[in-house]
Each structure stands twice: as structure tokens, then as C-alpha cells.
C-alpha atoms as a PDB file:
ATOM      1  CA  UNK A   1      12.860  47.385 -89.566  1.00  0.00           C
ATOM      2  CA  UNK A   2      15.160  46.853 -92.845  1.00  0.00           C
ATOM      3  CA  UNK A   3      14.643  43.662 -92.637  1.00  0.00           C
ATOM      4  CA  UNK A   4      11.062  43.369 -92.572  1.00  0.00           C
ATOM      5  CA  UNK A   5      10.633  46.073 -95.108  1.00  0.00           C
ATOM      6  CA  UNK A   6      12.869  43.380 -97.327  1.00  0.00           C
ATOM      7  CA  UNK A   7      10.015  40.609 -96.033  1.00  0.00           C
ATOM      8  CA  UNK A   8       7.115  42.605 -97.041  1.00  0.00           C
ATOM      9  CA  UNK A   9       8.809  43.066-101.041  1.00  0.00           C
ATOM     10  CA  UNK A  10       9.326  39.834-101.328  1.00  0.00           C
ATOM     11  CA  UNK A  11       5.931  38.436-100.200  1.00  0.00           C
ATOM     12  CA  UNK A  12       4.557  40.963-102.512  1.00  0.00           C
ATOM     13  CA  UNK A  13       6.716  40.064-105.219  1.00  0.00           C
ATOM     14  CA  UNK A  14       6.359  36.295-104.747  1.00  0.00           C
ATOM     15  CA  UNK A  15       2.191  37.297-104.852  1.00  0.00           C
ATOM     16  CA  UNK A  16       2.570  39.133-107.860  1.00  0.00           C
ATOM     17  CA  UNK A  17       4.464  35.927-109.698  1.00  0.00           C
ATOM     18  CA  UNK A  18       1.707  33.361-108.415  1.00  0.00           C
ATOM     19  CA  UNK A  19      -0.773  35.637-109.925  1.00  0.00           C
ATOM     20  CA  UNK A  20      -2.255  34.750-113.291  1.00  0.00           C
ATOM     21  CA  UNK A  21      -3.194  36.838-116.000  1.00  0.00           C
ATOM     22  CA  UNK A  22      -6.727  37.930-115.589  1.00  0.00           C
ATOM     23  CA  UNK A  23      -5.930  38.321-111.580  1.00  0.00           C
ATOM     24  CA  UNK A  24      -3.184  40.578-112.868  1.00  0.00           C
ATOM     25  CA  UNK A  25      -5.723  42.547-115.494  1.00  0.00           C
ATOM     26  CA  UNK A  26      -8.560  42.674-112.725  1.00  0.00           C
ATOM     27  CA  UNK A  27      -6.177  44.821-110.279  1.00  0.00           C
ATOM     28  CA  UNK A  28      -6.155  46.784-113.131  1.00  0.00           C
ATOM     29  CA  UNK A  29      -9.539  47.224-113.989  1.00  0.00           C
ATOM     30  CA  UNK A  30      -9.821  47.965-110.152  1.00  0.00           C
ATOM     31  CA  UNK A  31      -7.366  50.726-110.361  1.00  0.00           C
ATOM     32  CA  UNK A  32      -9.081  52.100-113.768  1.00  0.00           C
ATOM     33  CA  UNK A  33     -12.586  52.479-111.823  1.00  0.00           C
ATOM     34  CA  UNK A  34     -11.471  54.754-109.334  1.00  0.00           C
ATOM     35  CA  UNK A  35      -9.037  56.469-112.027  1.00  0.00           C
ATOM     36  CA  UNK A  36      -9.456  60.476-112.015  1.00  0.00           C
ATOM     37  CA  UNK A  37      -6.425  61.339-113.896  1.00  0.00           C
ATOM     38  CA  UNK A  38      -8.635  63.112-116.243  1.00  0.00           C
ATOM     39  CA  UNK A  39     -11.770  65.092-116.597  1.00  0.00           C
ATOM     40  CA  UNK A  40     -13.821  62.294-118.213  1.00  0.00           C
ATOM     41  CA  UNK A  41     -13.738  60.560-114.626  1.00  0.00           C
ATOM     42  CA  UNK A  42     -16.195  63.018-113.749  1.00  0.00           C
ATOM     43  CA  UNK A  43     -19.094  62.497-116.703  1.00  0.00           C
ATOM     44  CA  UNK A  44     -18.685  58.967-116.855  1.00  0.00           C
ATOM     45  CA  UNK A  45     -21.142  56.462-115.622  1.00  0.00           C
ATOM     46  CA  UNK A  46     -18.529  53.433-115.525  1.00  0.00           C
ATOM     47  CA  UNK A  47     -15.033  52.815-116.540  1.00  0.00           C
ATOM     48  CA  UNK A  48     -14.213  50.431-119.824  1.00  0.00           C
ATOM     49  CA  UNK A  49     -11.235  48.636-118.770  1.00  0.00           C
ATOM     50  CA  UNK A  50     -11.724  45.976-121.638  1.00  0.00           C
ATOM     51  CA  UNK A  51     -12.267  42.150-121.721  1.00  0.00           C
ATOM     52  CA  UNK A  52     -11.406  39.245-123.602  1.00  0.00           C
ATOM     53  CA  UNK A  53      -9.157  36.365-123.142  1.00  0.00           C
ATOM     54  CA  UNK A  54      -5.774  37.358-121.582  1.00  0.00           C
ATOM     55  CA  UNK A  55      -4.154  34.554-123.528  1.00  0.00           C
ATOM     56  CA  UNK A  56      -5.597  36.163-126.771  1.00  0.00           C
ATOM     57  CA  UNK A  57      -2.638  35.871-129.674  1.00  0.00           C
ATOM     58  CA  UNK A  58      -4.879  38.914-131.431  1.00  0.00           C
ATOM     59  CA  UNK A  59      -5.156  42.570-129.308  1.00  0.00           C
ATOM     60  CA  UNK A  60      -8.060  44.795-130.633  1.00  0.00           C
ATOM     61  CA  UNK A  61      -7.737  48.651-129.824  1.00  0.00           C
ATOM     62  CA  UNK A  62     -10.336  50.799-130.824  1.00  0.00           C
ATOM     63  CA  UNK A  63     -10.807  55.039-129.316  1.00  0.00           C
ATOM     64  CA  UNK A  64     -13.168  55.206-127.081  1.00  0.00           C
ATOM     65  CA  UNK A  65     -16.346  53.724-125.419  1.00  0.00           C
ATOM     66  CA  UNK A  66     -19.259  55.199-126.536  1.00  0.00           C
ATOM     67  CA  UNK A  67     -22.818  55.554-125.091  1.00  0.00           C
ATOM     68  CA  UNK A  68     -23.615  51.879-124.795  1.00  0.00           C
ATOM     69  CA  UNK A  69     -20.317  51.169-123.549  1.00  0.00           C
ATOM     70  CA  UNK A  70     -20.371  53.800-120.912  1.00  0.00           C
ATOM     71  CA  UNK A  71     -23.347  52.261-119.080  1.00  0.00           C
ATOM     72  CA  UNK A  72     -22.009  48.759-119.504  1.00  0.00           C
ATOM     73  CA  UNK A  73     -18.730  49.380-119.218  1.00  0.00           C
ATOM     74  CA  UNK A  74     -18.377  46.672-121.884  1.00  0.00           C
ATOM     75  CA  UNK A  75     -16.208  47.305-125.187  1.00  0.00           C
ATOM     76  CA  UNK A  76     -17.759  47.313-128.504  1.00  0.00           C
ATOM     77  CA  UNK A  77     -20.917  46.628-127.727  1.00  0.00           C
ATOM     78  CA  UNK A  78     -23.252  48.691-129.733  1.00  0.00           C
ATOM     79  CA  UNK A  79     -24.060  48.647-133.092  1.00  0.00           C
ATOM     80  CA  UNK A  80     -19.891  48.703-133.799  1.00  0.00           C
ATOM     81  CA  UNK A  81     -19.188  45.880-131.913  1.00  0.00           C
ATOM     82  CA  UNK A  82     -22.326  44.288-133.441  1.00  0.00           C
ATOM     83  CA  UNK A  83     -20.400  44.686-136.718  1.00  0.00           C
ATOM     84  CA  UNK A  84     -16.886  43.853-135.115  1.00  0.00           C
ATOM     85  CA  UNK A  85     -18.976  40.517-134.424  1.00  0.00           C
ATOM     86  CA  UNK A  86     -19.903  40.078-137.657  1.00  0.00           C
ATOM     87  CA  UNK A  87     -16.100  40.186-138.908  1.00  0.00           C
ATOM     88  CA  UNK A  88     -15.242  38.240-135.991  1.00  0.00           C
ATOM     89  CA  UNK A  89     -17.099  35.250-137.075  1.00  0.00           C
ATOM     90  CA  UNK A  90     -16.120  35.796-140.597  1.00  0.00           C
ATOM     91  CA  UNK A  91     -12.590  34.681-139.846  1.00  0.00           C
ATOM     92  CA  UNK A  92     -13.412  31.410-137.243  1.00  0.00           C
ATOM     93  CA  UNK A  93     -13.331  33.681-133.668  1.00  0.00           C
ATOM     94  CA  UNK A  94     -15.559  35.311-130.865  1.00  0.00           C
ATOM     95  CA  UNK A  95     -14.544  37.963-128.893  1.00  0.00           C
ATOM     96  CA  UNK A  96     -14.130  35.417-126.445  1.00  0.00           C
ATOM     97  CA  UNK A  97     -10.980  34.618-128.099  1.00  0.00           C
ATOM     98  CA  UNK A  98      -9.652  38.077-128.216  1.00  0.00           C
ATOM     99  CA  UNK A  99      -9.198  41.140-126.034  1.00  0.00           C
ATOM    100  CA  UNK A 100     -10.802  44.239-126.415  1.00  0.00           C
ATOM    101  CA  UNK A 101      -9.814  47.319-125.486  1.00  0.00           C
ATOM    102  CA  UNK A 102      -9.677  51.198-125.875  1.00  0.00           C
ATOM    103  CA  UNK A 103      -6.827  54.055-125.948  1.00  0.00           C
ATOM    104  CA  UNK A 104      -9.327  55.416-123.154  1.00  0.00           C
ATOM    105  CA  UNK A 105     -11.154  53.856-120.722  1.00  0.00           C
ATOM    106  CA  UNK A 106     -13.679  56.642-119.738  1.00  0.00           C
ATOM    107  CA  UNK A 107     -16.493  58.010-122.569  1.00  0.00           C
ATOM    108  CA  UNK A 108     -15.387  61.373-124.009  1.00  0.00           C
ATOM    109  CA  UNK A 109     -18.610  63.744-123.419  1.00  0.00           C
ATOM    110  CA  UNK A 110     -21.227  63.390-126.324  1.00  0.00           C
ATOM    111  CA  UNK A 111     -18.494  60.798-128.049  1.00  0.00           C
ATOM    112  CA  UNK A 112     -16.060  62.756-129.238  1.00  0.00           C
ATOM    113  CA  UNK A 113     -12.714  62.119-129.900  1.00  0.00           C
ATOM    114  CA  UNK A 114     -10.700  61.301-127.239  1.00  0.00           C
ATOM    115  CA  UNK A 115      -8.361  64.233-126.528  1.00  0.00           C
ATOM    116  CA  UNK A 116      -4.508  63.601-126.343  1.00  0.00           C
ATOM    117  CA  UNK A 117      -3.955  64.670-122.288  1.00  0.00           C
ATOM    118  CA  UNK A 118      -6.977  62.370-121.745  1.00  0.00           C
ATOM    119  CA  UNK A 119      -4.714  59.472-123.703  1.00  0.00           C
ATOM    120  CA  UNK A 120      -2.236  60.419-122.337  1.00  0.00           C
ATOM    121  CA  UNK A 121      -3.709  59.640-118.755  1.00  0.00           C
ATOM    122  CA  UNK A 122      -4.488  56.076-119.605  1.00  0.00           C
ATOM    123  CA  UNK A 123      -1.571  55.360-121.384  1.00  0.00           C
ATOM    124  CA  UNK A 124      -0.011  53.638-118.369  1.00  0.00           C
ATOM    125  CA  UNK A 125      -3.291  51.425-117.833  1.00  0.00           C
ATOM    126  CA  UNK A 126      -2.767  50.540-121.380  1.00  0.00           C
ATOM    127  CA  UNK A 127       0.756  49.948-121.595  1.00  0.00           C
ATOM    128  CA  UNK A 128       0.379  47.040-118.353  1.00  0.00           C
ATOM    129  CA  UNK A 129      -2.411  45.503-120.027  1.00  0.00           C
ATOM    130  CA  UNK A 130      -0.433  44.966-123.325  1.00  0.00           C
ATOM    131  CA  UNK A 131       2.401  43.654-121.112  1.00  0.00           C
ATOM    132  CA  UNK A 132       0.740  41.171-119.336  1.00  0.00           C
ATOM    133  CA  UNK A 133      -1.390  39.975-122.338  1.00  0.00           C
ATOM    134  CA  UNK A 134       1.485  40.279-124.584  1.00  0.00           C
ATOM    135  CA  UNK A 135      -0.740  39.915-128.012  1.00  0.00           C
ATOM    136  CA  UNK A 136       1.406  38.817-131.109  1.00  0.00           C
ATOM    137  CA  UNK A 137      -0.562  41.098-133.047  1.00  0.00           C
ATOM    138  CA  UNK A 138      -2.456  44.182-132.142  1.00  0.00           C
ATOM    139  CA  UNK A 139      -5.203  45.655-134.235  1.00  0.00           C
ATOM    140  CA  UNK A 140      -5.638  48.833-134.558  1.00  0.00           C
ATOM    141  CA  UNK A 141      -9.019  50.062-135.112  1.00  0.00           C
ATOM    142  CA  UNK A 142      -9.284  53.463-136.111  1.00  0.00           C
ATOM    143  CA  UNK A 143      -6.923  56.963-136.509  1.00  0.00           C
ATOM    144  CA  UNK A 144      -6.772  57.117-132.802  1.00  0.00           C
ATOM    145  CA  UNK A 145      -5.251  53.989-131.828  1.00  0.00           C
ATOM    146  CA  UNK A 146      -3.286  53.884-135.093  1.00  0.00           C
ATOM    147  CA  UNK A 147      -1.836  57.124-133.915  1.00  0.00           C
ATOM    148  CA  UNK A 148      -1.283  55.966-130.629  1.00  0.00           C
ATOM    149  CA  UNK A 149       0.820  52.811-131.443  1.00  0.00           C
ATOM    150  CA  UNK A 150       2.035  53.513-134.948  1.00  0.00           C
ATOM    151  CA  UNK A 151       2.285  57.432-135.403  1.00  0.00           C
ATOM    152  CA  UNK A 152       5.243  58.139-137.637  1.00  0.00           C
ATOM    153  CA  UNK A 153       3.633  54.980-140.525  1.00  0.00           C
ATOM    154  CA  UNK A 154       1.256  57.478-141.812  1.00  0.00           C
ATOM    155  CA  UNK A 155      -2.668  58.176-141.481  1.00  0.00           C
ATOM    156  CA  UNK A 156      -5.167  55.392-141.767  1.00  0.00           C
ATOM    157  CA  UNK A 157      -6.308  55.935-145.328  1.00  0.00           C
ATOM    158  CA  UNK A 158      -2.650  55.279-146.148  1.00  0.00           C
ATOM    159  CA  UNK A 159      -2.081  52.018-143.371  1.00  0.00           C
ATOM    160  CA  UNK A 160      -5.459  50.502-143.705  1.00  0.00           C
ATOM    161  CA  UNK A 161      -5.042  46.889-144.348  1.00  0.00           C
ATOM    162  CA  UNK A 162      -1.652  46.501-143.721  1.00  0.00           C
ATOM    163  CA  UNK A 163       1.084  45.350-140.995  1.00  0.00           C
ATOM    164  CA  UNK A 164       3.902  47.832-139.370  1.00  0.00           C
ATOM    165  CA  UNK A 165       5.979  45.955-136.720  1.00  0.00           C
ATOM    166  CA  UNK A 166       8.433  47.800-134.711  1.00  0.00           C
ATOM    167  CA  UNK A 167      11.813  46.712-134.063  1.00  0.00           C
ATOM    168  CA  UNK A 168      11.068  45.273-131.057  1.00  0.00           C
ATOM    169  CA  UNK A 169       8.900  42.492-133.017  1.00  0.00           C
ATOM    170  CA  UNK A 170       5.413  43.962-132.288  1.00  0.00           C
ATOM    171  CA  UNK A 171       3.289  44.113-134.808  1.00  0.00           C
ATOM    172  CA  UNK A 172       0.421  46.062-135.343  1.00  0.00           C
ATOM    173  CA  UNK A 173      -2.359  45.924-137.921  1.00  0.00           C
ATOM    174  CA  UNK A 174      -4.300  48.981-139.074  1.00  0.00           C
ATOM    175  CA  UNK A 175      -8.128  48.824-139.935  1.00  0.00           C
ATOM    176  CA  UNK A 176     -10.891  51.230-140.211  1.00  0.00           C
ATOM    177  CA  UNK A 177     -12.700  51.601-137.148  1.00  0.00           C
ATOM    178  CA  UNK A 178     -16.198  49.399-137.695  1.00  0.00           C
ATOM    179  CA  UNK A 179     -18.416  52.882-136.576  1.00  0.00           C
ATOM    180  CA  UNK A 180     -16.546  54.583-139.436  1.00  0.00           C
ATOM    181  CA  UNK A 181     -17.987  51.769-141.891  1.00  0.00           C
ATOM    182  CA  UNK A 182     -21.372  51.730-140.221  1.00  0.00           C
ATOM    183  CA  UNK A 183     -21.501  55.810-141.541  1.00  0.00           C
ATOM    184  CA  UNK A 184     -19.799  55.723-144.329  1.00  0.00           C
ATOM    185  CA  UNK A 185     -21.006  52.741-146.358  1.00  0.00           C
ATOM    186  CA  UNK A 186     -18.279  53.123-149.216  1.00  0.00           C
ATOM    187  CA  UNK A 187     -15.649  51.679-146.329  1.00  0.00           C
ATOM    188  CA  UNK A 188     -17.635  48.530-145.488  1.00  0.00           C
ATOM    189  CA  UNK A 189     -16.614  46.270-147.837  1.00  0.00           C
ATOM    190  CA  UNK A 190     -12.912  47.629-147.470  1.00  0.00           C
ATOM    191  CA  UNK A 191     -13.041  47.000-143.964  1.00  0.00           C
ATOM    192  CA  UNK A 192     -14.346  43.404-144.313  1.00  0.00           C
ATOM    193  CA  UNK A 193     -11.893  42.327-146.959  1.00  0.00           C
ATOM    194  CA  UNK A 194      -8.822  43.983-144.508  1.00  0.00           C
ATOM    195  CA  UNK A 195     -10.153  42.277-141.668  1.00  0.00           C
ATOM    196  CA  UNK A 196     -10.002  38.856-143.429  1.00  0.00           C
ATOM    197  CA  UNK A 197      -6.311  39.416-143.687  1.00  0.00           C
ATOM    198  CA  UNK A 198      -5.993  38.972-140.214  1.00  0.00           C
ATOM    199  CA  UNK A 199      -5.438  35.458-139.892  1.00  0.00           C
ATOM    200  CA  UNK A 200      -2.720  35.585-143.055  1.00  0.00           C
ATOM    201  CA  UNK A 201      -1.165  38.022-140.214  1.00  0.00           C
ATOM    202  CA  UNK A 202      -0.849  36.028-137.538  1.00  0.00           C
ATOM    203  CA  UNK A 203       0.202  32.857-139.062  1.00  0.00           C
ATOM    204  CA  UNK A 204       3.121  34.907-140.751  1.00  0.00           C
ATOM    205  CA  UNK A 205       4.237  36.196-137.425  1.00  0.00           C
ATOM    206  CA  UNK A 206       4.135  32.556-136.225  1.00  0.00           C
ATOM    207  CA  UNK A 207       6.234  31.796-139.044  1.00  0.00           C
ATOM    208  CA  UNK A 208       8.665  34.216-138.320  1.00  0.00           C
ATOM    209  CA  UNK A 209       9.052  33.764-134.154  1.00  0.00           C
ATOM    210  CA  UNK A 210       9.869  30.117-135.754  1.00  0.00           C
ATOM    211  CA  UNK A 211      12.261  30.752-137.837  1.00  0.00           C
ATOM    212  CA  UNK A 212      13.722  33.769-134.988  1.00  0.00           C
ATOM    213  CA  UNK A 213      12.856  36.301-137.422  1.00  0.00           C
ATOM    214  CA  UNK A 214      11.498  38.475-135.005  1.00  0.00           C
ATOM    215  CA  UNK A 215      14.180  39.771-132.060  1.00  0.00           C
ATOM    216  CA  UNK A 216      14.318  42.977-129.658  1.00  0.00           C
ATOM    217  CA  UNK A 217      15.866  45.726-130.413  1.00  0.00           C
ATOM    218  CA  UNK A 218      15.613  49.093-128.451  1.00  0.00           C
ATOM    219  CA  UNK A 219      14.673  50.965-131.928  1.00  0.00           C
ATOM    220  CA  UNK A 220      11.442  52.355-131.582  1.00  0.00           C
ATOM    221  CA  UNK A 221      10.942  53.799-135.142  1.00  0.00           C
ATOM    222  CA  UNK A 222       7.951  52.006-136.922  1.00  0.00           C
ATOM    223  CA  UNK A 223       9.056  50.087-140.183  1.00  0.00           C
ATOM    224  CA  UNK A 224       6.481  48.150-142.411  1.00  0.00           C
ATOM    225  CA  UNK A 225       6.747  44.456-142.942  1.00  0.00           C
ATOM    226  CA  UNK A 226       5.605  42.365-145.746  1.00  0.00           C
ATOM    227  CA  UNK A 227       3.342  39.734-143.541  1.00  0.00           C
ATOM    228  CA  UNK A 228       0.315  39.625-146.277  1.00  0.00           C
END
């Protein structure tokens, strides 16, 4: 009996080796759909597990789906992912060439703000996603998800626009989220000229996993970096 219990974990380990990366994210996704870990499971029309390429070099995180995400269980694809297009393009990508995701995968009744237990339940979804994509950088589109990577490097007004990597060597870029510049029209063009920083970003970070720059360390605390 020992013995075949030792057969069976190493079949399934040897599967979960040969596996590539969007096999590996679709188990997830599979998991997220029947997810009730939280209340929104039970108003939601479909789980938002996120999509992209899982070789992306650039993570987007935004809150929450919304209405039009909810019943397409697509990211980002109303009118702010319309604009999150827009500032795609204006730096040379697609979101074909990035992932998408949210710090929930379920729409928060009459699109509220995702509450922290409700986080706090998909936090584990999230976490394997990040580890299998493994992003060099990860934006972080709005309070929410700034709060949910970067929480002791201050409030959004303070880290819009710039980079706070952790010891570890992840870095993470704050932004406004694109529905915040949709109704407030003053943040637009402060959204647009942060987001063009993005590239500057990532070729730093290249610069520095070059040069070894960038090592692990089992520090957690936050620290900002001079990338831009």
C-alpha cells in the first residue's frame, strides 16, 4: 500500500512538471469557478480568473471585475479596459502580451469595493498564479491591489507612478486604476504619462537581474527603488 501511495505522488508530481504554464493556470481557473470561499460566489454570474500570456514579463492587477466582466468573465473589458487598451498601445503592447488579473475573482454586489475577508479568500488563487507566471514587474492598478501587494509604501496618491520592489526582487509599480481616470478627468493625463514609464521599468529591472542586482532575501518589508 506504501508503496503505491509513493507511485501515485510521483506520477502526479512528474504530471505536474510536464505541465506548461497555461495548463498549470487553467487548473486554476477550474478551481476558481467552482470557488465558494466567499459570499460573492453566490451573486456572481461567472468567475474572472484572468488571461493574458503566462510568459508575460509585465503582471497587471486591478480590484475587481465589474458588470461587464461578470458576464464575460473577461478582465478589463468595459469601458476601463477600453482605456487600459488605449495605454496599452501607447507603449508598443496588447493585452495579448500581458496578464490580467484581479485581487478578486468574483464581482462585489453593485461594484463595490472588494471587502478584505473576500481578498482574503482569493489570495491563494492569486498567490499560484503569480508563481507560475512569475512577472518581473507587477502593476498595480488601483488602492486595492496597491494595498494588497505593497501596503506599508503608502496610499496611491503618494505611490502613483513609481516602483517599490521588495527584498525578494519583486517589483511592483503603482498606477491609478483606469475607471478612476474615466471619473475623474483631472487623473487622466497623470495616469497616461505614469503608464508610459512602464517600459523605463522593465528595462531597468533587466538591467539589474544582469548585473545580479536583484537577489532573495526573506525580508518582506517594502523598500522603494530608483528604476525611473
Amino acid at each position: 500500500m506504501r508503496d503505491r501511495t509513493l507511485i501515485k505522488r510521483f506520477f502526479n508530481h512528474l504530471f505536474l512538471f510536464l505541465m506548461n504554464k497555461k495548463e498549470e493556470l487553467d487548473i486554476i481557473a477550474g478551481e476558481v469557478s467552482k470557488c465558494a470561499l466567499c459570499p460573492l460566489s453566490k451573486s456572481r454570474t461567472n468567475t474572472v480568473p484572468g488571461s493574458g500570456d503566462p510568459d508575460a514579463d509585465i503582471l497587471f492587477v486591478g480590484e475587481a471585475p465589474g458588470e461587464k466582466e461578470d458576464l464575460a468573465g473577461i478582465p478589463f473589458c468595459g469601458a476601463a479596459g477600453k482605456f487600459l487598451d488605449e495605454m496599452l498601445a501607447s507603449i508598443g503592447l496588447t493585452r495579448e502580451k500581458v496578464f490580467i488579473l484581479n485581487t478578486v475573482k468574483c464581482r462585489p454586489p453593485g461594484n463595490r469595493d472588494p471587502e478584505d475577508t473576500e481578498k482574503e479568500a482569493c489570495k491563494s488563487y492569486l498567490n499560484r498564479q503569480l508563481e507560475i507566471i512569475k512577472p518581473k514587474l507587477i502593476v498595480c492598478l488601483g488602492r486595492h491591489s496597491c494595498n494588497t501587494f505593497i501596503p506599508a509604501a503608502g496610499g496611491i496618491s503618494k505611490l502613483h507612478g513609481k516602483a517599490v520592489k521588495r527584498p525578494n526582487g519583486q517589483v511592483y509599480f503603482a498606477l491609478y486604476h483606469p475607471a478612476a481616470a474615466l471619473h475623474n478627468g483631472g487623473l487622466r493625463g497623470t495616469l497616461m504619462d505614469d503608464f508610459k514609464k512602464v517600459p523605463a521599468v522593465l528595462k531597468k529591472i533587466k538591467e539589474q537581474e544582469t548585473k545580479g542586482n536583484i537577489k532573495p532575501d526573506n525580508d518582506d518589508k517594502p523598500i522603494q527603488t530608483k528604476l525611473i
